[in-house]
Each structure stands twice: as structure tokens, then as C-alpha cells.
Protein backbone atom coordinates (compact mmCIF):
# COMPACT_ATOMS: atom_id res chain seq x y z
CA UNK A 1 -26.39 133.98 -3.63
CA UNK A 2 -25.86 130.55 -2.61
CA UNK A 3 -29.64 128.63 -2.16
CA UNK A 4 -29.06 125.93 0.89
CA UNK A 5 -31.12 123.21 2.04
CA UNK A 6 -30.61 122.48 5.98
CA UNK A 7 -32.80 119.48 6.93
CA UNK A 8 -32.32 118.65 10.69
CA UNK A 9 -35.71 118.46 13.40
CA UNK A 10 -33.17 119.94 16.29
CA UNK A 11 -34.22 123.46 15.86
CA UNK A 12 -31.46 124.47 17.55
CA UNK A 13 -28.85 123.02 15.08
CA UNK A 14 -30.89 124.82 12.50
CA UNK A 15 -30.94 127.95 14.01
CA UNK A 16 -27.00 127.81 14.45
CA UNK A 17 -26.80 126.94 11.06
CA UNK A 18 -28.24 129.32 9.67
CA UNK A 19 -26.57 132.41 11.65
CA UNK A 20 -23.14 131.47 9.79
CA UNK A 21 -24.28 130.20 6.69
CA UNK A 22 -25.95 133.64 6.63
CA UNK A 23 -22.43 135.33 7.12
CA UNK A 24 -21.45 133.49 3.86
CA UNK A 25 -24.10 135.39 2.12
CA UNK A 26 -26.37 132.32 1.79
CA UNK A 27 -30.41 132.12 1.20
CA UNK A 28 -31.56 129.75 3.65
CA UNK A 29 -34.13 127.11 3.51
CA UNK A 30 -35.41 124.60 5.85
CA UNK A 31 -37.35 121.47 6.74
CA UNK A 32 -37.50 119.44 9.89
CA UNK A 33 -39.57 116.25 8.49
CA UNK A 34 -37.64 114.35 5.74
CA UNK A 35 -40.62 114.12 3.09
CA UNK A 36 -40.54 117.75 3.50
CA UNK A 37 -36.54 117.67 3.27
CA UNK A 38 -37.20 116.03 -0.32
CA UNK A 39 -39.95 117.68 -1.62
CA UNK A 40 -37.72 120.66 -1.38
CA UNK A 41 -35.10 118.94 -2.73
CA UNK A 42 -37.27 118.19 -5.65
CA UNK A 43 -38.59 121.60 -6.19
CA UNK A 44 -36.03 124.12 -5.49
CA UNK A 45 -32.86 122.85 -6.53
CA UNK A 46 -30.39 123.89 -3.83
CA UNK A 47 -26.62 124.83 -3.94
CA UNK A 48 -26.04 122.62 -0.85
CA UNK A 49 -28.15 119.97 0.51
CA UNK A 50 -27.51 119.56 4.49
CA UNK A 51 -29.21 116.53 5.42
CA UNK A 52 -29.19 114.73 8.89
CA UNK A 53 -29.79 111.01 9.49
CA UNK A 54 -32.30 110.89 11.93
CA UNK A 55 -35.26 112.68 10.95
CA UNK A 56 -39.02 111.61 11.17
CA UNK A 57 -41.23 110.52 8.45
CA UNK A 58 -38.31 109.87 6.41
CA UNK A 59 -34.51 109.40 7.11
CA UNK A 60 -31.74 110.97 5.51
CA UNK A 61 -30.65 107.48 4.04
CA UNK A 62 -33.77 107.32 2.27
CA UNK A 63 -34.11 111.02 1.42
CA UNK A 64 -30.23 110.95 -0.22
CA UNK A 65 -31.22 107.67 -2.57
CA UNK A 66 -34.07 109.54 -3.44
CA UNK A 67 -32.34 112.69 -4.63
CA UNK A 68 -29.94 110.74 -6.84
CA UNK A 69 -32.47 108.52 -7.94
CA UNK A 70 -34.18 111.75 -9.63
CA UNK A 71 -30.72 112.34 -11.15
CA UNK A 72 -30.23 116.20 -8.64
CA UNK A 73 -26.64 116.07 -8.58
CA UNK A 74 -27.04 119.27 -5.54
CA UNK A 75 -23.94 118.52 -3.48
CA UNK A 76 -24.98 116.26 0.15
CA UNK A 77 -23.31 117.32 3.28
CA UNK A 78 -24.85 114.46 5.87
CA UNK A 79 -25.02 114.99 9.62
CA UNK A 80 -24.38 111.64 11.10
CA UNK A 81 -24.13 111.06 15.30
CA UNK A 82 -20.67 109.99 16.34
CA UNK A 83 -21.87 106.63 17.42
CA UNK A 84 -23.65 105.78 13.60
CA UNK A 85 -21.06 104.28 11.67
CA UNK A 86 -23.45 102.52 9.23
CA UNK A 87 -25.24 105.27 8.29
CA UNK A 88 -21.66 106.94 7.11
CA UNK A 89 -21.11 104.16 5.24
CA UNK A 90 -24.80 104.30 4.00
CA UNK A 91 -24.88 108.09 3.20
CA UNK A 92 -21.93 107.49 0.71
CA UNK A 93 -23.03 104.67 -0.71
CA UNK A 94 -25.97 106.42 -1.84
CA UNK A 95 -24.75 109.71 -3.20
CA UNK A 96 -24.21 112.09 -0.39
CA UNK A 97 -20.61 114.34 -0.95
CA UNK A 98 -19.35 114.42 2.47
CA UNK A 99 -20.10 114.02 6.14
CA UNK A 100 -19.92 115.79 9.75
CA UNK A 101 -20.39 113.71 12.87
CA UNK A 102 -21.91 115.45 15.63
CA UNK A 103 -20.91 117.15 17.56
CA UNK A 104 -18.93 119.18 15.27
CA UNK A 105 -17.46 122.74 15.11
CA UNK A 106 -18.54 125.84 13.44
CA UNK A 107 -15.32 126.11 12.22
CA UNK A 108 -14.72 122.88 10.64
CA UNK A 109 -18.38 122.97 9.32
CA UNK A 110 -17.84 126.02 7.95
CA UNK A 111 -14.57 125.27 6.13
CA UNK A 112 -16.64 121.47 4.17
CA UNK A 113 -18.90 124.05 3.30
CA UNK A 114 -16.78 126.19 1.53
CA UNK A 115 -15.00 123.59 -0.03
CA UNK A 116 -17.90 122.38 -1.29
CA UNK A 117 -18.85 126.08 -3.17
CA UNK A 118 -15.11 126.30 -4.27
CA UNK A 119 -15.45 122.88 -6.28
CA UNK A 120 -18.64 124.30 -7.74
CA UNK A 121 -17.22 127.72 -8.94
CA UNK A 122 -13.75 125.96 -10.15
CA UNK A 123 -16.34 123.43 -12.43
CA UNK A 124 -18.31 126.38 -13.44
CA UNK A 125 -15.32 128.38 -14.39
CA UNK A 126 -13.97 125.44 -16.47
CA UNK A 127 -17.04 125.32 -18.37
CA UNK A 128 -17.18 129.16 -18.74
CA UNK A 129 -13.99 129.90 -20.07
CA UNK A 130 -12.66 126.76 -21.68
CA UNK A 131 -13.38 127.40 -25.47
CA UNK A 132 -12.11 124.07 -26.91
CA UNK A 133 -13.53 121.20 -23.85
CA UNK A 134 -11.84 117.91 -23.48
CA UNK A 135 -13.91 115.16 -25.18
CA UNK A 136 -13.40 111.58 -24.98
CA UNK A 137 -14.79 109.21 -27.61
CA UNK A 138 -14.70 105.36 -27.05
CA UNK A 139 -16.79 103.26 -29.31
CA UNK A 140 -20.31 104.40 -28.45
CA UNK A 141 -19.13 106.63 -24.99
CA UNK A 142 -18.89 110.31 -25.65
CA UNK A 143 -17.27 112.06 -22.20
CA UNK A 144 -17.06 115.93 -22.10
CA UNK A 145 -15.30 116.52 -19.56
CA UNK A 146 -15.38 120.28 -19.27
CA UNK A 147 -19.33 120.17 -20.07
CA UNK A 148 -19.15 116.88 -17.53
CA UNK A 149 -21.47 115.74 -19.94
CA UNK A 150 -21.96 111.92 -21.20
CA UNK A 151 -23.36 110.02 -23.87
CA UNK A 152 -24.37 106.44 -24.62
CA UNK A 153 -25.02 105.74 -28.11
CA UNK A 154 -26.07 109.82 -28.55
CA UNK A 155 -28.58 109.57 -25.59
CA UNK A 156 -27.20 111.60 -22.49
CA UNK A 157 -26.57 109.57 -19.13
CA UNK A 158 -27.14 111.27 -15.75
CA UNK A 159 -24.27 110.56 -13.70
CA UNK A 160 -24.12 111.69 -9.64
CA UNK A 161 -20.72 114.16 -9.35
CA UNK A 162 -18.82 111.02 -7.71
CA UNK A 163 -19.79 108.61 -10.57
CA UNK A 164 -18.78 111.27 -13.07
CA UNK A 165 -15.43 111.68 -11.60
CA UNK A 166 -14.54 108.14 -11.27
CA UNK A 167 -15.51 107.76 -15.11
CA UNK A 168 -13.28 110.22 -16.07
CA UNK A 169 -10.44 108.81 -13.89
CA UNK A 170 -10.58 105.83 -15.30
CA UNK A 171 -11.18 106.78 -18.95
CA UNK A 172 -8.21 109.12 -18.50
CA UNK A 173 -5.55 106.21 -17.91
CA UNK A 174 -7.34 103.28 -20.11
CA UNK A 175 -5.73 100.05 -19.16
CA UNK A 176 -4.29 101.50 -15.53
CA UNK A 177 -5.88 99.16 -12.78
CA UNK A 178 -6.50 101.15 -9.68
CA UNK A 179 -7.06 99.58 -6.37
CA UNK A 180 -10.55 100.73 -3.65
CA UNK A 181 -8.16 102.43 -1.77
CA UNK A 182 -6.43 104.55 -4.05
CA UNK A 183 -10.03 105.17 -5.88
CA UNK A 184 -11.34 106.63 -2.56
CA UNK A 185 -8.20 108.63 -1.96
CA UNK A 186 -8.35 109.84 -4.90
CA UNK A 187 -12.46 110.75 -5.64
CA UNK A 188 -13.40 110.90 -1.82
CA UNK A 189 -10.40 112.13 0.09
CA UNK A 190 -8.24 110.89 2.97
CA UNK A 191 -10.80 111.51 5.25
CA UNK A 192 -13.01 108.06 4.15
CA UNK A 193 -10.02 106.20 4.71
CA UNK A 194 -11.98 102.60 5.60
CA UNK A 195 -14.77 102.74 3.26
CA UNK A 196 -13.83 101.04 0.48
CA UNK A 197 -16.64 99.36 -0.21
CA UNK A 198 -18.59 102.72 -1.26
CA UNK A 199 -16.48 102.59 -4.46
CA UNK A 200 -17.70 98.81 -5.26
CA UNK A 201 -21.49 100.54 -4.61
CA UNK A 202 -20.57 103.57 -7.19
CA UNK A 203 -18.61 101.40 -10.15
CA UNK A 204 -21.48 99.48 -9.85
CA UNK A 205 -23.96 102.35 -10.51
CA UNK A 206 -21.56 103.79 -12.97
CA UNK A 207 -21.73 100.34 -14.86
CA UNK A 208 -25.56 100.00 -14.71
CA UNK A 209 -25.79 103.15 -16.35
CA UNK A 210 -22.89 103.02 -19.38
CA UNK A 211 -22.95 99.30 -19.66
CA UNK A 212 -24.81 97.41 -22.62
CA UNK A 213 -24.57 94.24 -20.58
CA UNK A 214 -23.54 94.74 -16.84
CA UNK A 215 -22.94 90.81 -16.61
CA UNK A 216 -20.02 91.19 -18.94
CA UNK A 217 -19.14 94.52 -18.83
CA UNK A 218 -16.83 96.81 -21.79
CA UNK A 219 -16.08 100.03 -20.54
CA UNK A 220 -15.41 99.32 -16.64
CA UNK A 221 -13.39 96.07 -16.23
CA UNK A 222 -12.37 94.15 -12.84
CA UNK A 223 -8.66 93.71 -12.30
CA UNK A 224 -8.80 91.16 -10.13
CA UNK A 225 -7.07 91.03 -6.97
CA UNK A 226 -6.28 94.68 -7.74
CA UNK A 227 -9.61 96.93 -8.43
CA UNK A 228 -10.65 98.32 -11.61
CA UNK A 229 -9.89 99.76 -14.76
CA UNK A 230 -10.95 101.33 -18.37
CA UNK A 231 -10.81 98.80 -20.81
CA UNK A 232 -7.49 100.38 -23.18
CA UNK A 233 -8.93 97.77 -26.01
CA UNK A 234 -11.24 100.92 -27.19
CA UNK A 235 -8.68 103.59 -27.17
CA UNK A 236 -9.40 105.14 -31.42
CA UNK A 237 -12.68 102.55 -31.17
């Protein structure tokens, strides 16, 4: 059973919710104050964080950074209003998975949420039945990709599920330079067409994490006028 987070302070949105996340067969939680939103966050490690913008005490901007910042890599669906733009931009930025814009339909609500649990069973399958998982050495980087596990110099490095799968991109085709837009076409989906910028945000996460020296980085490298690539130099390093 699938353990999901909805916090939202319309009641009524919760409520509605709930009815047909219940029909998926899913054990429901719920908070309408955001410090409430992330203490549960914190403490019961959800399936599926829904998280709406506007929500007192604490907003979902601040509530997503938060989460990531504590390294819970629980997928982020974020409720935005039609007429916040920002706080898309925003809720990517800082970690959240995808977005709905109110108001939205059941329907299509329902289907980003099921997407959502298919990606989770496919990675868990993976895992589960892969005997022999894809590892990727380059000079001090380890990257198991079936695990989705990483190391720096032997110590493990908590990456969010969107940092993870741009490393892995990119340390797939060492020396291929990929442009923002086919990055987020690619990691994010069609759908975010416009928001290149969130990939700038997340290389430069990725970097702050895996990179000795960020100012001159050796694993990530700028192709510029172009995007970014792996640096092929440590292919066998």
C-alpha cells in the first residue's frame, strides 16, 4: 500500500483527493499547515508527497527545499494556481518531480500519479532482479546505476532523483555536450518546455555535491554556447 502525503489547507481539495487516491489502494495522510506538511515529511517517509504552494505557516517553496535539503528523495507532485508561474519555476528548481495547475482534472491528476508509482516499481524492479548492476568508475566517482547509488572518494553522496538522472546521462555519453533544452526534454519531459533554467539550478547542485572544487569543476564541464557535458578525459581514470 502506497503511503501519500496530501498537503493543501482547502479541505475540499483534500477531501477529493483522497476519495480517488483511495480507489488506487492508497493510505492517506494529511496536513493543512506547511510546518505540519514537513514534519510529516520528515517522519513518515511517504510514497508521494502532494504539496500545494500556498499554505500558511510555511509555503510549499520552502517546505520542498526543505525535504531535499534532508536528502528524502519521496517523489513531489506541486499544486500551483494557474496564474503562479514563478512558483513552477521555483518548485522545480528546488526538487519537486512534477506539477498540476489548478484547476485540474481527476483524470489527468490521476494519470501524474500513476506515472509517478510506475517509475518507482520499474526502479525497484531493476534493483530486484538485476544480478550483475551497471557500475561506473571515473577516477574517484563510483555510479551504480541499478543500486542508483554514488560515491565520492568511498563516501556515499545523496543525490535528489532528478540530479541522479542527469549524472547518469551525462556519465553515460562522456564527452557528448547536451544543450538545457534537450536536458529538460530528456530528465523532465515535454511538458517543462520553457524552463530551462531549472537544469542550470540542478547541474549546479549536482556539482556542489561531486565536485572537489566547484570553481573549476572535473566531472561536469560547460560546453559553452552549447550546455554541458561529462568530462571523456576520465573514461579508464
Amino acid at each position: 500500500m502506497k503511503k501519500v502525503l496530501i498537503v493543501e489547507d482547502d479541505i475540499e481539495i483534500i477531501r477529493l483527493l483522497e476519495i480517488h487516491l483511495k480507489d488506487l489502494g492508497c493510505n492517506i495522510l494529511t496536513a493543512t499547515r506547511g510546518d505540519v506538511g514537513l514534519r510529516k515529511a520528515i517522519n513518515e517517509n511517504p510514497d508521494l508527497i502532494i504539496l500545494d504552494v500556498m499554505l500558511p505557516e510555511m509555503d510549499g517553496i520552502e517546505i520542498c527545499q526543505k525535504i531535499r535539503a534532508k536528502n528524502i528523495k519521496s517523489p513531489i507532485l506541486m499544486l500551483t494556481a494557474r496564474s503562479e508561474e514563478i512558483d513552477k519555476v521555483l518548485g522545480l528548481e528546488v526538487g519537486a518531480d512534477d506539477y498540476l495547475t489548478k484547476p485540474f482534472s481527476v483524470r489527468e491528476f490521476i494519470a501524474r500519479v500513476k506515472a509517478i508509482f510506475r517509475r518507482q516499481k520499474m526502479d525497484i524492479a531493476e534493483q530486484t532482479l538485476n544480478k550483475n548492476p551497471k557500475l561506473m568508475r571515473f577516477d574517484m566517482l563510483s555510479i551504480n546505476i541499478d543500486m542508483r547509488k554514488v560515491l565520492l572518494d568511498g563516501e556515499k553522496i545523496e543525490l535528489s532523483p532528478k540530479e541522479f538522472e542527469l549524472l547518469v546521462l551525462l556519465s553515460s555519453n562522456p564527452g557528448k555536450s547536451y544543450d538545457r533544452s534537450k536536458l529538460l526534454n530528456m530528465i523532465w519531459g515535454y511538458d517543462f518546455k520553457g524552463y530551462e533554467h531549472t537544469v542550470n539550478s540542478h547541474i549546479n547542485r549536482l556539482r556542489s555535491k561531486i565536485e572537489p572544487d566547484m570553481s573549476n569543476p572535473k566531472f561536469i564541464l560547460t560546453t559553452w554556447g552549447v550546455g554541458y557535458k561529462f568530462n571523456e578525459e576520465l573514461i579508464g581514470a
